[in-house]
N, C-alpha and C. Protein backbone atom coordinates (compact mmCIF):
# COMPACT_ATOMS: atom_id res chain seq x y z
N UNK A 1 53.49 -0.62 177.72
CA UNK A 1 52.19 -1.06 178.17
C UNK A 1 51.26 -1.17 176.97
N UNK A 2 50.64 -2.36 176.68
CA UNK A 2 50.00 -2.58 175.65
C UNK A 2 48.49 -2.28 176.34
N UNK A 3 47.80 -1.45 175.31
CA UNK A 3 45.75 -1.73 175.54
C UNK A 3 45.49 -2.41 174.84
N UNK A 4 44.05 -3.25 175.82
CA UNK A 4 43.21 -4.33 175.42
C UNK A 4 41.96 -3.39 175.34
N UNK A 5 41.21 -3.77 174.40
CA UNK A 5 39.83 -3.58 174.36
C UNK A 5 39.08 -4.34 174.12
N UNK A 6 37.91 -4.33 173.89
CA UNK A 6 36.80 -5.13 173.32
C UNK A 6 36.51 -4.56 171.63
N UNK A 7 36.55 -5.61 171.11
CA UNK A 7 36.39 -5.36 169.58
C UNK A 7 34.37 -4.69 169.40
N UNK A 8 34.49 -4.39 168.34
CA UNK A 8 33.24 -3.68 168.08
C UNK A 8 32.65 -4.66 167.53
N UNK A 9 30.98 -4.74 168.33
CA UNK A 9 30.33 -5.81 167.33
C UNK A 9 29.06 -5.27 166.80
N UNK A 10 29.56 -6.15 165.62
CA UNK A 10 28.29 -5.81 164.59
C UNK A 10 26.57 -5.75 165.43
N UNK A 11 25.77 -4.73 165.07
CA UNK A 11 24.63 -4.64 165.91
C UNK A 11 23.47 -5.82 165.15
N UNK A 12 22.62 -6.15 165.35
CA UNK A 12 22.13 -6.74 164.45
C UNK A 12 21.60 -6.30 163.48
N UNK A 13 21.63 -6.96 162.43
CA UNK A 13 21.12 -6.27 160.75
C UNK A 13 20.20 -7.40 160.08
N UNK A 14 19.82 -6.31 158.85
CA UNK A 14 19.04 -7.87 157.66
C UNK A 14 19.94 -8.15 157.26
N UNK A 15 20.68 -8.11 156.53
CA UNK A 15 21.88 -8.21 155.26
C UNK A 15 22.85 -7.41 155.44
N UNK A 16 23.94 -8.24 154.61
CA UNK A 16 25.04 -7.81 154.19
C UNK A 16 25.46 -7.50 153.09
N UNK A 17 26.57 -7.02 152.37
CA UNK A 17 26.69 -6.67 150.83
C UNK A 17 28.20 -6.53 150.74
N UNK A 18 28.81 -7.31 149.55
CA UNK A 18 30.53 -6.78 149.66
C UNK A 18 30.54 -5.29 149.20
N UNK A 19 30.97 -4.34 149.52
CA UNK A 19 31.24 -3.59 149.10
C UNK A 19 32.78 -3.03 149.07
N UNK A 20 33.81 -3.78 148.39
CA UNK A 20 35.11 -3.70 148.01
C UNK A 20 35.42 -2.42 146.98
N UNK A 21 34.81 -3.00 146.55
CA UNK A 21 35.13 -2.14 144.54
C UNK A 21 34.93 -0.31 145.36
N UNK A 22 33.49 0.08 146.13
CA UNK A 22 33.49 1.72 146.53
C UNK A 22 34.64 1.62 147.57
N UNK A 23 35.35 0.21 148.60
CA UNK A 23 35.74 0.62 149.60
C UNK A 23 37.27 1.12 148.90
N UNK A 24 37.72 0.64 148.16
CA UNK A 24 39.04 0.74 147.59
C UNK A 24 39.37 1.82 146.71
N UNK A 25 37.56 2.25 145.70
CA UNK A 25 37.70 3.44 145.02
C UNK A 25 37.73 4.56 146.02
N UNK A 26 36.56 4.63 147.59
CA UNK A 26 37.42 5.79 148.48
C UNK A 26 38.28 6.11 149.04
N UNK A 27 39.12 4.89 149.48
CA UNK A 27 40.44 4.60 150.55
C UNK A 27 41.15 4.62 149.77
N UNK A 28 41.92 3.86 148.72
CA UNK A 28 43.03 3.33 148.40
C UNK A 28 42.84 3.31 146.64
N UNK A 29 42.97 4.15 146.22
CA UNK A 29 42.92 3.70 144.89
C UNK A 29 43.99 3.05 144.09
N UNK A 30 44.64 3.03 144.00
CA UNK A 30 45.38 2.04 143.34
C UNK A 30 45.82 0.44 144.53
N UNK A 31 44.40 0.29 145.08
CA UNK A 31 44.52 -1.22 146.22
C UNK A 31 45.55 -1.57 146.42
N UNK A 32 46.56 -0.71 146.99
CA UNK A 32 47.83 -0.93 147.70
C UNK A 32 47.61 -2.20 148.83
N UNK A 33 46.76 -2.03 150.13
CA UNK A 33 46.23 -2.24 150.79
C UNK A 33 45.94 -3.49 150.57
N UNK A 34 44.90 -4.18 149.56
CA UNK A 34 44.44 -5.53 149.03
C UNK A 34 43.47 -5.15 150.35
N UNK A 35 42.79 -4.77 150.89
CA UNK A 35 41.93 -4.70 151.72
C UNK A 35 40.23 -4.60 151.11
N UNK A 36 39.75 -5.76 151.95
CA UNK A 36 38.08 -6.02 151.73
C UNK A 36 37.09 -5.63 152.45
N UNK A 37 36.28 -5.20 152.11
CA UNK A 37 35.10 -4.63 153.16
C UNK A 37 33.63 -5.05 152.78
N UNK A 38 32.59 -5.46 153.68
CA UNK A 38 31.86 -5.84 153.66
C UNK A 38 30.49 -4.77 154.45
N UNK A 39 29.13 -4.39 154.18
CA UNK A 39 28.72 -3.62 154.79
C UNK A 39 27.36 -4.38 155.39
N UNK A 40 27.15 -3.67 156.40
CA UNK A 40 25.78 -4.47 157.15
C UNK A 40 24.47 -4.00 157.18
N UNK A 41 23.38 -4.54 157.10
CA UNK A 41 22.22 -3.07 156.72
C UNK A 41 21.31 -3.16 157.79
N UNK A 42 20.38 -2.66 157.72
CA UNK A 42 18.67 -2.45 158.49
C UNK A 42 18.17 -1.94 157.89
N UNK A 43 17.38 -3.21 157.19
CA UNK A 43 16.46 -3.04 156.28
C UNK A 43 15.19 -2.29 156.69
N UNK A 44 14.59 -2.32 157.82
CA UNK A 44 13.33 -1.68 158.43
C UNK A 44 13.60 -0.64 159.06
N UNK A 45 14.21 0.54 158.36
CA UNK A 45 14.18 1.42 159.19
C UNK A 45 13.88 2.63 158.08
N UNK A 46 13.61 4.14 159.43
CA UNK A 46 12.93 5.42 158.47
C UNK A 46 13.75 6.13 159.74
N UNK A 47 13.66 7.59 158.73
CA UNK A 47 14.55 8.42 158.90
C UNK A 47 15.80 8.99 158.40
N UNK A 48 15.82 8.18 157.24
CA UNK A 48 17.42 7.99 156.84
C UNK A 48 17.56 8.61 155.28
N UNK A 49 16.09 8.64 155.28
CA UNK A 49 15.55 9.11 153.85
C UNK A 49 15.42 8.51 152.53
N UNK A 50 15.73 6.60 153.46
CA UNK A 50 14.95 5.79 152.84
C UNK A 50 15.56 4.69 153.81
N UNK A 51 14.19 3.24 153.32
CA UNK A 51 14.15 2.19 154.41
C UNK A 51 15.19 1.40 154.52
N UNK A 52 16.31 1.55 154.44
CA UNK A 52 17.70 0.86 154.62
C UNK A 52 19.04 1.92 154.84
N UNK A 53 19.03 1.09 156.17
CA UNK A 53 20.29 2.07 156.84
C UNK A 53 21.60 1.30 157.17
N UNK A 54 22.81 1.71 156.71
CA UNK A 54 24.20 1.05 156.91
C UNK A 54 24.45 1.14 158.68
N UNK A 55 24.50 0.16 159.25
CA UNK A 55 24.54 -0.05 160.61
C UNK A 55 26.36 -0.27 160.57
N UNK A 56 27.25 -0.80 160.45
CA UNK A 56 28.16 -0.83 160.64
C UNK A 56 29.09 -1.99 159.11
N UNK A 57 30.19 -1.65 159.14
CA UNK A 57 31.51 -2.09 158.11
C UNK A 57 32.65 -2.86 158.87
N UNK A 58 32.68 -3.77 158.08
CA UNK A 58 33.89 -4.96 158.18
C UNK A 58 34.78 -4.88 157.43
N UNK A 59 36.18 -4.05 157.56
CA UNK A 59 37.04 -3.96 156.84
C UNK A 59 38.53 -5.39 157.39
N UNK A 60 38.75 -5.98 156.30
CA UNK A 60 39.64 -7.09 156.41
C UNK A 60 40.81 -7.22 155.58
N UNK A 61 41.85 -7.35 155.92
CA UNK A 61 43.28 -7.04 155.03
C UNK A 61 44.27 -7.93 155.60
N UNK A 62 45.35 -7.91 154.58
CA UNK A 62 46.70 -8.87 155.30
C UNK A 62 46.47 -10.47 154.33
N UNK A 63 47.25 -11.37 154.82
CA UNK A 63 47.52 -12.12 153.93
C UNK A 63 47.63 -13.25 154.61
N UNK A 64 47.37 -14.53 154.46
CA UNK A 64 47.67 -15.82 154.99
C UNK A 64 47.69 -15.46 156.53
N UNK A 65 48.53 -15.97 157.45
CA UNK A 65 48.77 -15.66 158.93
C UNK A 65 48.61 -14.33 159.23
N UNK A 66 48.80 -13.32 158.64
CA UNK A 66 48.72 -11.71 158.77
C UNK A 66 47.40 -11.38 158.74
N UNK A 67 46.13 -11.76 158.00
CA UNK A 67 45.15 -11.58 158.01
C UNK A 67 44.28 -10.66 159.37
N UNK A 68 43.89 -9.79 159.24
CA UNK A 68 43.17 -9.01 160.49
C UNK A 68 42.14 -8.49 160.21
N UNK A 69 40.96 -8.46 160.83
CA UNK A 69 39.41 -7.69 160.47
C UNK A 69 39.22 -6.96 161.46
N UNK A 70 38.37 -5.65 161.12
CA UNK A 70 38.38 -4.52 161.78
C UNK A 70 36.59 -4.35 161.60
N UNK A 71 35.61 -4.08 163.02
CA UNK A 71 34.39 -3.68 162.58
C UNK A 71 34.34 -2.78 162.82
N UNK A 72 33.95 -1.36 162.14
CA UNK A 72 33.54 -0.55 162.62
C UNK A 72 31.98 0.35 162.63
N UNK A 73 31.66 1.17 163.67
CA UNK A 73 30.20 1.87 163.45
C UNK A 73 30.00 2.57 162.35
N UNK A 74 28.76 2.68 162.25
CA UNK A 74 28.17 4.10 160.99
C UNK A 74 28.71 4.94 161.18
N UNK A 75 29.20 5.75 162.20
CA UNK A 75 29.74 6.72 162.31
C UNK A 75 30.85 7.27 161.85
N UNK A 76 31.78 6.22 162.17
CA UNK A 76 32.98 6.09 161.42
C UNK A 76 32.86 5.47 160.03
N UNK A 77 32.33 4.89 159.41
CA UNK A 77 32.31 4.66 158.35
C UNK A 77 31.88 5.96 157.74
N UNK A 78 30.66 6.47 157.81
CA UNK A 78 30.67 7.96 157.23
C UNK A 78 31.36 8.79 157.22
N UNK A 79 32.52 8.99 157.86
CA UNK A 79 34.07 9.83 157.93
C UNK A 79 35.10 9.29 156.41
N UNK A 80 35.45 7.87 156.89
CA UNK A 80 35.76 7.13 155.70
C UNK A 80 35.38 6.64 154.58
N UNK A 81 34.38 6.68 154.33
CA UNK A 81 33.54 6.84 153.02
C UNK A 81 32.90 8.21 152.98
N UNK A 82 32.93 9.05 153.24
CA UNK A 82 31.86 10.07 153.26
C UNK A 82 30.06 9.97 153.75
N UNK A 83 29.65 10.85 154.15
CA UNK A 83 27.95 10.90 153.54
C UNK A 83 27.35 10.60 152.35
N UNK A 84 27.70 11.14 151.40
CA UNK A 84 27.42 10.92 150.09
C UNK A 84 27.09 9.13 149.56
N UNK A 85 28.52 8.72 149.73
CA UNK A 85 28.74 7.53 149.63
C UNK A 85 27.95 6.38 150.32
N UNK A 86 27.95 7.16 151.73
CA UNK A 86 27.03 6.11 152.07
C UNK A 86 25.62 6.14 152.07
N UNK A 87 25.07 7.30 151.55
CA UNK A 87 23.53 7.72 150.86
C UNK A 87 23.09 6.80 149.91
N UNK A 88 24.16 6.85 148.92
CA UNK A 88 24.22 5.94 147.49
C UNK A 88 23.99 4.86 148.01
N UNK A 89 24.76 4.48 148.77
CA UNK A 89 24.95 2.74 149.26
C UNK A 89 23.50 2.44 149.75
N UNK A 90 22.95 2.95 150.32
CA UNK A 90 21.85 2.49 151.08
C UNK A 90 20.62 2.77 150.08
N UNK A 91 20.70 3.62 149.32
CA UNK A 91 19.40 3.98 148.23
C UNK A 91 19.32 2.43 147.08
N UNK A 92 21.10 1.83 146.96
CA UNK A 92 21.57 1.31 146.05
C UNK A 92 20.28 -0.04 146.08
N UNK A 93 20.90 -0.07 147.90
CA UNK A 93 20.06 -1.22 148.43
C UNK A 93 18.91 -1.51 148.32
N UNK A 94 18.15 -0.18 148.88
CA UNK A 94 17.16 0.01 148.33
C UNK A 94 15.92 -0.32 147.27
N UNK A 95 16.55 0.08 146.24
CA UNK A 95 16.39 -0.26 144.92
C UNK A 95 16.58 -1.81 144.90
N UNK A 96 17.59 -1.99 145.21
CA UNK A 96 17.86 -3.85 144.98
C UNK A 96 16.79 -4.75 145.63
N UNK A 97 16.29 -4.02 147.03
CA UNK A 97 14.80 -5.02 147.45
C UNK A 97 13.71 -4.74 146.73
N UNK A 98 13.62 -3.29 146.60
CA UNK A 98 12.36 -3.46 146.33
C UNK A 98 12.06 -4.01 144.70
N UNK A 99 13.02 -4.30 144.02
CA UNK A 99 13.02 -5.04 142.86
C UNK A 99 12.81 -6.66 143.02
N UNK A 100 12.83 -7.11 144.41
CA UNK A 100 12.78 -8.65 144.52
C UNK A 100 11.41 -8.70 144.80
């Protein structure tokens, strides 16, 4: 018996950002995998301990016909990247607007 679900969708965000290079230095270091990830933000938000918060990750892998993408929540992304990681990420951002 196979399960069906409903895939996870991205909530709405401002932006996006590749973030490959941290997803592969936490998961997979030597990019066995060849797997890409992309992260989604909200830019207007507080509480987070600064105004940009990672709302959810698009991890994508496989090859020609094999190809498969996976979204998942903040929640889980903070398991798989850590807290830390995703502190950085969002301060990173941060920094990157308020420089425009």
């Amino acid at each position: 018996m196979a399960f069906q679900f409903a895939p996870y969708q991205i909530p709405p965000h401002d932006g996006t950002e590749d973030i490959t290079d941290l997803w592969i230095e936490e998961t997979d270091a030597e990019n066995e995998r060849g797997e890409t990830c992309e992260a989604f933000f909200d830019d207007e938000v507080s509480g987070y301990g600064c105004h940009c918060a990672l709302v959810a990750i698009r991890v994508t892998g496989g090859l020609g016909v094999d190809t498969w993408s996976l979204n998942l929540p903040r929640d889980i992304a903070m398991k798989l990247l850590n807290p830390m990681t995703v502190t950085r990420l969002e301060r990173q951002r941060a920094d990157r607007l308020d420089d425009e």
